[in-house]
Protein backbone atom coordinates (compact mmCIF):
# COMPACT_ATOMS: atom_id res chain seq x y z
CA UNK A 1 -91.70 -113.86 84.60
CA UNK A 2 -89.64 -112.82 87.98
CA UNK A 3 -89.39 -109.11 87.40
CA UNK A 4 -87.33 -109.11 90.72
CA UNK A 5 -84.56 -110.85 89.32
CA UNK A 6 -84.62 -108.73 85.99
CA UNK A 7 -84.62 -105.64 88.06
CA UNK A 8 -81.93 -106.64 91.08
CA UNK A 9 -78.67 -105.01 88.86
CA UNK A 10 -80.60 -101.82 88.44
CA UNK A 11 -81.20 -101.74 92.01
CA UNK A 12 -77.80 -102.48 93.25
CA UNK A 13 -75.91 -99.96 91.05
CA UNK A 14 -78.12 -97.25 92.02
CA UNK A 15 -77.70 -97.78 95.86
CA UNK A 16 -74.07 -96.50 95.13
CA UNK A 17 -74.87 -93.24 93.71
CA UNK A 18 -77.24 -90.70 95.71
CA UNK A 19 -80.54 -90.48 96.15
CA UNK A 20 -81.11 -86.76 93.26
CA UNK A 21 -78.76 -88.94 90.75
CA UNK A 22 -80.81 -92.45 91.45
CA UNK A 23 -84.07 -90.67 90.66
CA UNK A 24 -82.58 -88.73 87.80
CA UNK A 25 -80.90 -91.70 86.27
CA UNK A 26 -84.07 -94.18 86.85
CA UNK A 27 -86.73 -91.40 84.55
CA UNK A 28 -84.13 -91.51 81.95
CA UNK A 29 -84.26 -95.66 81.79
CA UNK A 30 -88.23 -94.90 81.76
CA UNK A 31 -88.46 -92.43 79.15
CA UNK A 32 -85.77 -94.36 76.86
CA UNK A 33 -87.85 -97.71 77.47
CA UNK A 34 -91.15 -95.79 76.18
CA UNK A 35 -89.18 -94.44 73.18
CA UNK A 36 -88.25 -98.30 72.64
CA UNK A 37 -91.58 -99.01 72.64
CA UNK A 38 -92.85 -96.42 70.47
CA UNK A 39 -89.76 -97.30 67.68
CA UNK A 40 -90.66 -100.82 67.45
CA UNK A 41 -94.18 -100.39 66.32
CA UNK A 42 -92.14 -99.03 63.45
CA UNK A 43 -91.21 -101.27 60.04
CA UNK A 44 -88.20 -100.15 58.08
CA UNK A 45 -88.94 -99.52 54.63
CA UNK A 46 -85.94 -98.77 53.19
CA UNK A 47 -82.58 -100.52 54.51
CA UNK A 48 -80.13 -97.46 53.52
CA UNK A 49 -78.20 -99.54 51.01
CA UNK A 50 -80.17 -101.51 48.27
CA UNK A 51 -83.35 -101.31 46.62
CA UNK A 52 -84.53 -104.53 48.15
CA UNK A 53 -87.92 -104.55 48.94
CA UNK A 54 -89.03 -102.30 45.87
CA UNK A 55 -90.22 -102.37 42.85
CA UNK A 56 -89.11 -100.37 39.98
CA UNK A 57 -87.24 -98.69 36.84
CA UNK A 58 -83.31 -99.15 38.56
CA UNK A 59 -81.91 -96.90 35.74
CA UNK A 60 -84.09 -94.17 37.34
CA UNK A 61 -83.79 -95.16 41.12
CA UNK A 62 -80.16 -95.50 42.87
CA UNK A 63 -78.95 -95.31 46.63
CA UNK A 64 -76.47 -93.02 47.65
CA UNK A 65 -75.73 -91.71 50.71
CA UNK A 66 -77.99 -94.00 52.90
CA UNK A 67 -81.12 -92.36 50.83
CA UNK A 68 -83.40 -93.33 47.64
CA UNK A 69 -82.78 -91.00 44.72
CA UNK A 70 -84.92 -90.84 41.41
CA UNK A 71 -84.07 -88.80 38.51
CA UNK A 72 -80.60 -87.09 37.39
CA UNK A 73 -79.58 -83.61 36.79
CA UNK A 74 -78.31 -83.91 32.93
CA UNK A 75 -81.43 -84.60 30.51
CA UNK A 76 -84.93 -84.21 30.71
CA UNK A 77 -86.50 -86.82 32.81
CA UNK A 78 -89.50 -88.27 30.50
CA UNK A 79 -92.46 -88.81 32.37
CA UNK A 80 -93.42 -89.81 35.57
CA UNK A 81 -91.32 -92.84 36.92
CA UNK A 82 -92.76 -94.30 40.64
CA UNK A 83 -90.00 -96.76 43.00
CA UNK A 84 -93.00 -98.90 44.60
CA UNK A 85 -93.66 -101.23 47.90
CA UNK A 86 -94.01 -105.02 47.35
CA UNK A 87 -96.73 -104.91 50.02
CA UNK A 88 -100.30 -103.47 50.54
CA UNK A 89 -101.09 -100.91 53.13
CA UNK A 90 -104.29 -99.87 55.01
CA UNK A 91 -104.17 -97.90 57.89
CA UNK A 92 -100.85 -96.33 58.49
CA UNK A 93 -98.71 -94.11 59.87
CA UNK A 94 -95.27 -93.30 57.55
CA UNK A 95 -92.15 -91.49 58.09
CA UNK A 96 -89.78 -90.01 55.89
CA UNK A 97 -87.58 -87.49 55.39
CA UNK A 98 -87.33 -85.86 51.33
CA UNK A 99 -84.65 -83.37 49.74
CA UNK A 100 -85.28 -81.98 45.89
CA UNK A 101 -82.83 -81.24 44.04
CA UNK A 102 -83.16 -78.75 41.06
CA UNK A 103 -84.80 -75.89 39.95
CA UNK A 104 -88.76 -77.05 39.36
CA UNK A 105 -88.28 -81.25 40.36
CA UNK A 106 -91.41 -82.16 41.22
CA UNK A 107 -91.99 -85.47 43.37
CA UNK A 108 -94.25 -87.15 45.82
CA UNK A 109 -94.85 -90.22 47.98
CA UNK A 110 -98.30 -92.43 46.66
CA UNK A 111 -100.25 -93.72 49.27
CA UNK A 112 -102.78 -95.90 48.74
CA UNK A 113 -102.12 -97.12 45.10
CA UNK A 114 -101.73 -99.12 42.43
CA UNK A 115 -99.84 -99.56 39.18
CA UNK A 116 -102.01 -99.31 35.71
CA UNK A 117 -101.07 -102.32 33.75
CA UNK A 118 -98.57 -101.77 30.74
CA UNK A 119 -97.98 -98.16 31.50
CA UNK A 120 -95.28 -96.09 33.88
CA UNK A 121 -98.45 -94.03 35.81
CA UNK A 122 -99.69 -95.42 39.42
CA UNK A 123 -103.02 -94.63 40.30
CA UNK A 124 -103.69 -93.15 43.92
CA UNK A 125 -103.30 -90.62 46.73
CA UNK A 126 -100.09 -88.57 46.40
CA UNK A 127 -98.54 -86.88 49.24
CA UNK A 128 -96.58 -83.93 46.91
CA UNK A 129 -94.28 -82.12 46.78
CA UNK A 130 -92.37 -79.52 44.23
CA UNK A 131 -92.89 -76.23 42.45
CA UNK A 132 -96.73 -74.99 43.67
CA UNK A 133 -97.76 -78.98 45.55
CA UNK A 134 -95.26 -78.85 48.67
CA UNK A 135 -97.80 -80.74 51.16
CA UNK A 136 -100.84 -81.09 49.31
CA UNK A 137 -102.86 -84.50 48.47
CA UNK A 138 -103.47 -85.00 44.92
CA UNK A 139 -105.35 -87.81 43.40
CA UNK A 140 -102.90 -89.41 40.38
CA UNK A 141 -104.20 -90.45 37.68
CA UNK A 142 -107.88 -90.87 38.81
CA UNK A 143 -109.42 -87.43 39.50
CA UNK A 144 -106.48 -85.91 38.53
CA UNK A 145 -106.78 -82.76 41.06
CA UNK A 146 -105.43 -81.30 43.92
CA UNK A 147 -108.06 -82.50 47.02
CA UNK A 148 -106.64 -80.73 49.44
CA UNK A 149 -103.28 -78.41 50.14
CA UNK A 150 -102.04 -75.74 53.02
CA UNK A 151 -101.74 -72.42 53.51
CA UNK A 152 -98.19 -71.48 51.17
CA UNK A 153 -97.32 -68.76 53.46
CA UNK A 154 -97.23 -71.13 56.60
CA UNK A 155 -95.90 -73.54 54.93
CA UNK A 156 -93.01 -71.95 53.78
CA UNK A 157 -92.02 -70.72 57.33
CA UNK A 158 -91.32 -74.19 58.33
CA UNK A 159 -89.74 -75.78 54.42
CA UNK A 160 -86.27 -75.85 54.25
CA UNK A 161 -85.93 -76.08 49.97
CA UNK A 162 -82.76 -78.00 48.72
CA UNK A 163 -82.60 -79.54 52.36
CA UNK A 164 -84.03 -82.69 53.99
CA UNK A 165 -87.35 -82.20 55.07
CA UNK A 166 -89.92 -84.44 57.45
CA UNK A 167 -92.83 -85.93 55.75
CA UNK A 168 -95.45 -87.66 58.63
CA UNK A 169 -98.22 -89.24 57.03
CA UNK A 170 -101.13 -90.95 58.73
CA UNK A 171 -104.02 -92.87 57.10
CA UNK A 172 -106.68 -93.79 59.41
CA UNK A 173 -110.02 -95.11 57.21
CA UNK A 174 -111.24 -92.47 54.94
CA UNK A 175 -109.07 -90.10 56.55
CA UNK A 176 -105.89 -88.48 55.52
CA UNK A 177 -103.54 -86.09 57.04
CA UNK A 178 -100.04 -85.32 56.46
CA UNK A 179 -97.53 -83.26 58.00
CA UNK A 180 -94.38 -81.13 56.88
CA UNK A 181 -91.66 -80.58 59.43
CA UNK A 182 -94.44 -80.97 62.48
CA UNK A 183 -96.38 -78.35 60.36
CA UNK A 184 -99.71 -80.18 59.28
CA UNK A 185 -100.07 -79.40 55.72
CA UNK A 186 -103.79 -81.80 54.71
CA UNK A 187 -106.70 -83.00 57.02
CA UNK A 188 -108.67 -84.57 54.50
CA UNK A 189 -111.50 -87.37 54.95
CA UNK A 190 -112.56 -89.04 51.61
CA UNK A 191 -116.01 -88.26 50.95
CA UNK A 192 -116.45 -90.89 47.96
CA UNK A 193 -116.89 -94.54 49.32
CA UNK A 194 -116.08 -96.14 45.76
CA UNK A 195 -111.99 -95.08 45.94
CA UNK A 196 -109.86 -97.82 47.39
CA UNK A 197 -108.51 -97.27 51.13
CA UNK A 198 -105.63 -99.41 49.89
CA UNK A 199 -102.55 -100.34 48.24
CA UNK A 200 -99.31 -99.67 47.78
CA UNK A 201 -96.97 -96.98 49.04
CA UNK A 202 -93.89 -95.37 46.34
CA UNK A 203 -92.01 -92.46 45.95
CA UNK A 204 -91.67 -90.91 42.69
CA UNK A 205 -89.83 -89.03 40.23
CA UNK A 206 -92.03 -86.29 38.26
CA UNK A 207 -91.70 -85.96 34.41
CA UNK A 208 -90.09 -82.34 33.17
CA UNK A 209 -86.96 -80.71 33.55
CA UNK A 210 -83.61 -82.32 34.63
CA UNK A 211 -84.12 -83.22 38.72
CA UNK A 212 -84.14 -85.61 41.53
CA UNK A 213 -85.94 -86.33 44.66
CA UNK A 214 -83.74 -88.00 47.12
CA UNK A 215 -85.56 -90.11 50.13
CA UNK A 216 -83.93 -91.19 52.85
CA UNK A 217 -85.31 -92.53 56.85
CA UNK A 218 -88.67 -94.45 55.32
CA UNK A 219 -90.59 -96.40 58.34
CA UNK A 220 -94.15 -97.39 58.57
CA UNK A 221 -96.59 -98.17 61.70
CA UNK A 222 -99.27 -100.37 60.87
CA UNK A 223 -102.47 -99.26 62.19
CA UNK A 224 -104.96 -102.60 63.08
């Protein structure tokens, strides 16, 4: 490759400008080629405008608004309904941001899961969120418990309820740790070597009172 030639326009235009505006204008070329970088280890999820790529109830799940929302504000929602990945994931790290809407929705993004045959539940990590969960990992419909959560009153200095939120969450082998608006919510390393390190990722809708859980911004980073 002749990095000369790929590099001679650069050089030219900033002999015309002085030497204070050439240096400034040369580290912000560098810092927005590292953000490159850093943005194309990242796989979009969710394309802003169809379901494509998912798997799940579409009476429950719609777009709107460049984001993924399950549920509706009129009846009772029934049970638990999940808007899945077609593909398996390992290590990762995902982005997205969330918003609830209503007065106790409760929602969450599985990690690590799977679907159980002829029924509506997955099975997996959940990332949560809602009523008492905001940031803590519960195990769905295995151990059925809360494995790890954050301190409410920190939390709630950095949750901005009814608006869209940042969810980071990064799977690295048995361990697990999520994040809430740069606030880290779960460091959590699975102790029990027989539960799958896994499977597929999906946001859900939580059975109970009339709600939804919009999603919106979903990227992954593959970890090898």
């Amino acid at each position: 490759m002749n990095f000369g030639s790929m590099r001679m326009p650069a050089l030219i235009a900033c002999t015309a400008v002085p030497a204070i505006l050439f240096t400034s204008i040369c580290l912000v070329a560098a810092a927005t080629h590292e953000d490159q970088k850093i943005d194309d280890n990242f796989q979009t999820l969710f394309d802003g405008k169809t379901l494509e790529g998912w798997n799940g109830d579409s009476k429950v799940f719609r777009v709107e608004d460049m984001a993924i929302i399950g549920g509706q504000l009129k009846e009772k929602i029934p049970h638990n309904f999940f808007l899945s990945s077609q593909e398996v994931y390992a290590d990762f790290e995902l982005q997205l941001e969330f918003r609830l809407v209503g007065e106790a929705t409760n929602a969450g993004v599985q990690l690590r899961s799977k679907r159980i045959p002829d029924h509506h539940e997955m099975i997996g990590y959940q990332a949560d969120l809602g009523q008492e969960y905001w940031g803590a990992l519960y195990d769905e419909s295995r151990r059925n418990k809360v494995m790890a959560s954050p301190d409410k009153d920190k939390l709630a200095k950095v949750l901005k309820r009814g608006e869209w939120n940042k969810y980071r969450i990064l799977c690295e082998g048995r361990h697990i740790q999520l994040w809430i608006n740069d606030f880290q919510t779960v460091d959590y390393t699975e102790a029990d070597e027989s539960i799958a390190q896994s499977g597929l990722i999906a946001v859900q809708i939580h059975g109970g009172p009339p709600g939804e859980a919009h999603y919106r911004n979903i990227r992954i980073r593959k970890i090898k």
